[in-house]
C-alpha atoms as a PDB file:
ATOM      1  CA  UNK A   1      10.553  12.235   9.712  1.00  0.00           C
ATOM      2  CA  UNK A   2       9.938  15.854   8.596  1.00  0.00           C
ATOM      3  CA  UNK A   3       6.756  17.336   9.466  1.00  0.00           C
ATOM      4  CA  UNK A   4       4.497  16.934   6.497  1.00  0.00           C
ATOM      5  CA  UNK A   5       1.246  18.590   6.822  1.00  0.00           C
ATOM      6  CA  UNK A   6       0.259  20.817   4.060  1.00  0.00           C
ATOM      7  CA  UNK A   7      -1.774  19.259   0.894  1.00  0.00           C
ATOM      8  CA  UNK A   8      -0.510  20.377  -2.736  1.00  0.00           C
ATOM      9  CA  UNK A   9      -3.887  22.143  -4.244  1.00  0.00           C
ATOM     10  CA  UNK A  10      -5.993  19.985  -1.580  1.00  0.00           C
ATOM     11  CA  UNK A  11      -5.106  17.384  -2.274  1.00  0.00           C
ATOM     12  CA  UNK A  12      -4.723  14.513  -0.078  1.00  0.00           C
ATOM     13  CA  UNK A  13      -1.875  12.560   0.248  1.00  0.00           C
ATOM     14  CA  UNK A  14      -0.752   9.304  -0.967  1.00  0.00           C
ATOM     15  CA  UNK A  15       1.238   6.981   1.695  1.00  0.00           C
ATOM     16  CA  UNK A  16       2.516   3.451   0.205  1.00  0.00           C
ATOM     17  CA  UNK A  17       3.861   0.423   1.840  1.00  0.00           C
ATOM     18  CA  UNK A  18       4.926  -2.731   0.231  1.00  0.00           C
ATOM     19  CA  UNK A  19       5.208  -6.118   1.766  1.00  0.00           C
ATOM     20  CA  UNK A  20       7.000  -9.243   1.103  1.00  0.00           C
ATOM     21  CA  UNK A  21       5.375 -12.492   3.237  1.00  0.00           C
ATOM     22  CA  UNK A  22       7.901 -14.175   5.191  1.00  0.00           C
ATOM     23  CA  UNK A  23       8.784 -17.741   3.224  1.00  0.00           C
ATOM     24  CA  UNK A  24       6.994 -19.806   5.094  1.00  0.00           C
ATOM     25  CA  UNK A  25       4.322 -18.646   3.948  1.00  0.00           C
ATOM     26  CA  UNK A  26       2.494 -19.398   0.459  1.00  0.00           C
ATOM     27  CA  UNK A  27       1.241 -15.818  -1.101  1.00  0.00           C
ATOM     28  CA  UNK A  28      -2.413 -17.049  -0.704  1.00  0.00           C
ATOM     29  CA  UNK A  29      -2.069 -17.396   3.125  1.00  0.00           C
ATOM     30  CA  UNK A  30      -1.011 -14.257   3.785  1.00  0.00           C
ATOM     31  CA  UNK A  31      -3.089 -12.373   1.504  1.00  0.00           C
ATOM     32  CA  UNK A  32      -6.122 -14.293   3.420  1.00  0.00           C
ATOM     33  CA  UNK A  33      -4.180 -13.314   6.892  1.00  0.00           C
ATOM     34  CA  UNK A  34      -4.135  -9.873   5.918  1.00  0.00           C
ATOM     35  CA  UNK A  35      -7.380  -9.449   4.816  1.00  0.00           C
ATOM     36  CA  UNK A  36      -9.474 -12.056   7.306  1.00  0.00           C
ATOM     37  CA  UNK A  37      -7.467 -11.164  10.720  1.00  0.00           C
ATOM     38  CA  UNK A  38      -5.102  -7.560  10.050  1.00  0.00           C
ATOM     39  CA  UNK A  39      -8.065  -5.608   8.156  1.00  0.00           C
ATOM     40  CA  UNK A  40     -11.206  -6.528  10.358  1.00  0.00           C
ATOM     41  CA  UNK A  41      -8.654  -5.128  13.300  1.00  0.00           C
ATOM     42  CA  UNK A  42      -7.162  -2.116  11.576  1.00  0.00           C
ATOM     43  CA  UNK A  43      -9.670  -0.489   9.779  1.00  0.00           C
ATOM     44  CA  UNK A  44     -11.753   1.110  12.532  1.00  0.00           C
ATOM     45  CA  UNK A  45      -8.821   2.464  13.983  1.00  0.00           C
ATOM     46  CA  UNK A  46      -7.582   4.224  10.709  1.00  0.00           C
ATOM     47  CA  UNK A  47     -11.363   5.356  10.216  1.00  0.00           C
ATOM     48  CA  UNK A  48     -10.823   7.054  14.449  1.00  0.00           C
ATOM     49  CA  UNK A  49      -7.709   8.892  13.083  1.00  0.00           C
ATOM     50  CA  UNK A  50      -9.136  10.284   9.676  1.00  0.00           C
ATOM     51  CA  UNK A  51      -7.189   7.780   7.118  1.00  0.00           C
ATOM     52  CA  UNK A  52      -9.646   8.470   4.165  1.00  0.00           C
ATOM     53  CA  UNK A  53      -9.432   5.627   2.008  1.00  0.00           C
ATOM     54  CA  UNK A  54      -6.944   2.135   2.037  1.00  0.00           C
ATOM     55  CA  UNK A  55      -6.546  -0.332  -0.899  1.00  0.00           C
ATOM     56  CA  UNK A  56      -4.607  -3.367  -1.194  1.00  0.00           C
ATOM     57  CA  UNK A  57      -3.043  -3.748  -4.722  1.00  0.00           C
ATOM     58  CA  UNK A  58      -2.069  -7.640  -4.822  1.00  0.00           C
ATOM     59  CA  UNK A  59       1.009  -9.074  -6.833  1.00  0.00           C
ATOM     60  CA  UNK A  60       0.542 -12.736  -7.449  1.00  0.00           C
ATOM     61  CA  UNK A  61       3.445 -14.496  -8.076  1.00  0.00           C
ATOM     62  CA  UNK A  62       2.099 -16.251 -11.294  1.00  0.00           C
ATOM     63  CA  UNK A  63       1.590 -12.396 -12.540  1.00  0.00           C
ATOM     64  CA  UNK A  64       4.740 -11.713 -11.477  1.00  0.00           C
ATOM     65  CA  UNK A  65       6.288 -14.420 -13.247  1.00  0.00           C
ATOM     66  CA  UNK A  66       4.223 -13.495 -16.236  1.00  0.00           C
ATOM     67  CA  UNK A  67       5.217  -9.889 -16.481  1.00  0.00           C
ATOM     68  CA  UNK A  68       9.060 -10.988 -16.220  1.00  0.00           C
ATOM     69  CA  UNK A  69       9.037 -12.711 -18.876  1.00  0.00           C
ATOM     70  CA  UNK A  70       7.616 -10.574 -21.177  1.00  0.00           C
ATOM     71  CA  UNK A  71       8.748  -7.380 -20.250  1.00  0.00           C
ATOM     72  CA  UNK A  72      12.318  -9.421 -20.815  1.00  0.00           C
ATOM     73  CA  UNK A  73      11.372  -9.310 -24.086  1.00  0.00           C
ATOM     74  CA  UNK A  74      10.272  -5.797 -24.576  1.00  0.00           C
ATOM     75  CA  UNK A  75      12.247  -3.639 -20.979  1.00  0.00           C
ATOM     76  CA  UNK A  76      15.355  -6.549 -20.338  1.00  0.00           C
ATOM     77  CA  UNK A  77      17.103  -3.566 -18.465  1.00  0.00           C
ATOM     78  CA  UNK A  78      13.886  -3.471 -15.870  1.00  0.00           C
ATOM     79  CA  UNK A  79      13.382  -4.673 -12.826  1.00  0.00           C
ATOM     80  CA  UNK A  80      10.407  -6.615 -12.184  1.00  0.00           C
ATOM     81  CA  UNK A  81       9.173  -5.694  -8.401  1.00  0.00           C
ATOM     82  CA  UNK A  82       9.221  -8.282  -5.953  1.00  0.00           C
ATOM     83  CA  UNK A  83       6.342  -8.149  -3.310  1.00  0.00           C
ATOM     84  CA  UNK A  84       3.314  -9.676  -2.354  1.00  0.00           C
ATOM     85  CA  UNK A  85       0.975  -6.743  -2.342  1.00  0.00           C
ATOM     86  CA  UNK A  86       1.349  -3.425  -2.185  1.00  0.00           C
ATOM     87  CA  UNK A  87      -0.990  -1.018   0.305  1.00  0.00           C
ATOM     88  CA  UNK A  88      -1.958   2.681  -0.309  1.00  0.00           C
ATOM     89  CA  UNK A  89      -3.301   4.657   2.575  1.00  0.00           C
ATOM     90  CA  UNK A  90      -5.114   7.734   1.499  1.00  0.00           C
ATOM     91  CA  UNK A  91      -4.805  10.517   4.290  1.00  0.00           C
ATOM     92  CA  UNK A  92      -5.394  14.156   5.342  1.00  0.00           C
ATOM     93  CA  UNK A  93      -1.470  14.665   6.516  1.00  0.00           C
ATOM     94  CA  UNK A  94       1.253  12.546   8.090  1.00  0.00           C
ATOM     95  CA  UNK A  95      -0.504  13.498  11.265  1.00  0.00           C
ATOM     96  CA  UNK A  96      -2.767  10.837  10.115  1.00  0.00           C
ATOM     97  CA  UNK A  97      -0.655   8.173  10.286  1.00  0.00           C
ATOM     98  CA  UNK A  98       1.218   8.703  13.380  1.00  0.00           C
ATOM     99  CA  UNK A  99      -1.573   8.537  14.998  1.00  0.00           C
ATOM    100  CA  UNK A 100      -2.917   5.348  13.522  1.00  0.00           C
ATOM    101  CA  UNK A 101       0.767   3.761  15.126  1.00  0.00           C
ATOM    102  CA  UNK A 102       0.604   5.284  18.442  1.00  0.00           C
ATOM    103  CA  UNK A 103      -3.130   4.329  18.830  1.00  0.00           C
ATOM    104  CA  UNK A 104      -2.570   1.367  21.679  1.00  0.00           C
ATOM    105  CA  UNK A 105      -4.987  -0.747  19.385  1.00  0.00           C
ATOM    106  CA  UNK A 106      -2.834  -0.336  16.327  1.00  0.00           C
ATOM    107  CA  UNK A 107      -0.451  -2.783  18.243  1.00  0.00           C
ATOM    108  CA  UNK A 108      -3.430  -5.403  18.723  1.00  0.00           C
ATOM    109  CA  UNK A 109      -3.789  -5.021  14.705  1.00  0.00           C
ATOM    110  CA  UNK A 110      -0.530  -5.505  14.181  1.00  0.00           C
ATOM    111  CA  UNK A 111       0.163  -8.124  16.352  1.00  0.00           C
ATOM    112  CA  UNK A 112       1.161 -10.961  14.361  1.00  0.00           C
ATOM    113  CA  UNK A 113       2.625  -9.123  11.535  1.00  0.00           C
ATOM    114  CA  UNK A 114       6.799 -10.005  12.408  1.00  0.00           C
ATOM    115  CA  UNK A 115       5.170 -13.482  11.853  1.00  0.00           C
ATOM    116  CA  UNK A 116       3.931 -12.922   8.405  1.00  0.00           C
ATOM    117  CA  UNK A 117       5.851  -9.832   6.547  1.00  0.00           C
ATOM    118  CA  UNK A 118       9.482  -9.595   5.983  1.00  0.00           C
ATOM    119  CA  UNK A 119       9.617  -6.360   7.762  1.00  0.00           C
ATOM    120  CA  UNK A 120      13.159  -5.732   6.253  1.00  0.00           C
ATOM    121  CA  UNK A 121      12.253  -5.455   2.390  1.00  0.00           C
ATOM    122  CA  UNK A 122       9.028  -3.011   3.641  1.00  0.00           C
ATOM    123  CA  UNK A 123       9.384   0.131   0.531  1.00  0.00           C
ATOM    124  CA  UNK A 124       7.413   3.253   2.129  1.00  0.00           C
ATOM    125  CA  UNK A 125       6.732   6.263   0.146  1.00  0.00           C
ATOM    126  CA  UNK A 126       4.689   9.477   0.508  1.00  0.00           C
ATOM    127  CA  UNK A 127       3.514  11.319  -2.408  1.00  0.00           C
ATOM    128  CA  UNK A 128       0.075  12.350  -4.356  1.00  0.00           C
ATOM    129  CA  UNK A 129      -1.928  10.885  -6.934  1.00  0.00           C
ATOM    130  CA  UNK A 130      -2.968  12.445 -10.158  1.00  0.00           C
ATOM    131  CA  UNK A 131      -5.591  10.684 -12.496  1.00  0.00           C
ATOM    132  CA  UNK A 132      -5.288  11.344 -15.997  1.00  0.00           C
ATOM    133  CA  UNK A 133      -7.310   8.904 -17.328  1.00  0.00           C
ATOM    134  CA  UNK A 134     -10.707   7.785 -15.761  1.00  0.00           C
ATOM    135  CA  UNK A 135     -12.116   4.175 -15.927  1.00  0.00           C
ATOM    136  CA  UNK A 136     -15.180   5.772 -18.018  1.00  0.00           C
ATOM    137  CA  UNK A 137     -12.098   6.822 -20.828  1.00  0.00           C
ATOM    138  CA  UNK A 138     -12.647  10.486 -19.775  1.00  0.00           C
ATOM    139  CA  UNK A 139      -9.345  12.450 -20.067  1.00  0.00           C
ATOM    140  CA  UNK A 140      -8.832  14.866 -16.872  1.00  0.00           C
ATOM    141  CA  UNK A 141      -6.687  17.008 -15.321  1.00  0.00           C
ATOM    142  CA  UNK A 142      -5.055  18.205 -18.441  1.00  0.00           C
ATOM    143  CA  UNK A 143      -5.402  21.933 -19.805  1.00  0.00           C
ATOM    144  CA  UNK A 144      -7.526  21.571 -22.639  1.00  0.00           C
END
């Protein structure tokens, strides 16, 4: 991977990763694997190597099921994604994360995870995040 370091405007960058369970697994279980036994193991060890923030966006498949068949009715032409959750890792530079996966400990974290993700279907991406439109309804980041 190219070196990616530098921040646009300070801003820090946005690093996703989505995950498909492996189908043994029910979507509950592995949400509750992630969160119970990965996160309790992984977090301190981002928090060593200066990951600033992590969220787990979860995709149920009843919502998924849900959204297909309306947006079938109002977007037929789009695909519905097809994950169990989705994770965004909020960090200083790339440097970040390569340091999270060649901390020895990361591999302790990870340990189980060829038991529980499809490692195949894994979607990265690396980008920033602009809000637009607070929680609160404020409008931001917009010339006025």
């Amino acid at each position: 991977m190219a070196e990616v370091s530098t921040q646009q405007g300070g801003q820090p960058l946005k690093y996703t990763v989505t995950h498909n369970r492996k189908p043994q697994h029910t979507h509950d279980a592995f949400i509750k694997w992630i969160v119970e036994e990965h996160l309790p193991l992984a977090l301190p060890i981002l928090k060593r190597h200066g990951v600033l923030g992590y969220s787990l966006f979860v995709t149920p498949p009843f919502l998924s099921d849900a959204l297909k068949q309306e947006m079938a009715k109002i977007q037929p032409t789009w695909d519905i994604a097809d994950f169990d959750c989705f994770i965004e890792y909020t960090i200083p530079d790339m440097q970040a994360m390569k340091n999270v996966v060649s901390d020895p400990n990361w591999a302790v974290a990870t340990k189980d995870q060829n038991d529980w993700v499809d490692m195949e279907r894994a979607l990265v991406s690396l980008g920033y995040s602009t809000p637009y439109l607070l929680e609160t309804g404020e409008v931001v980041n917009l010339r006025k």
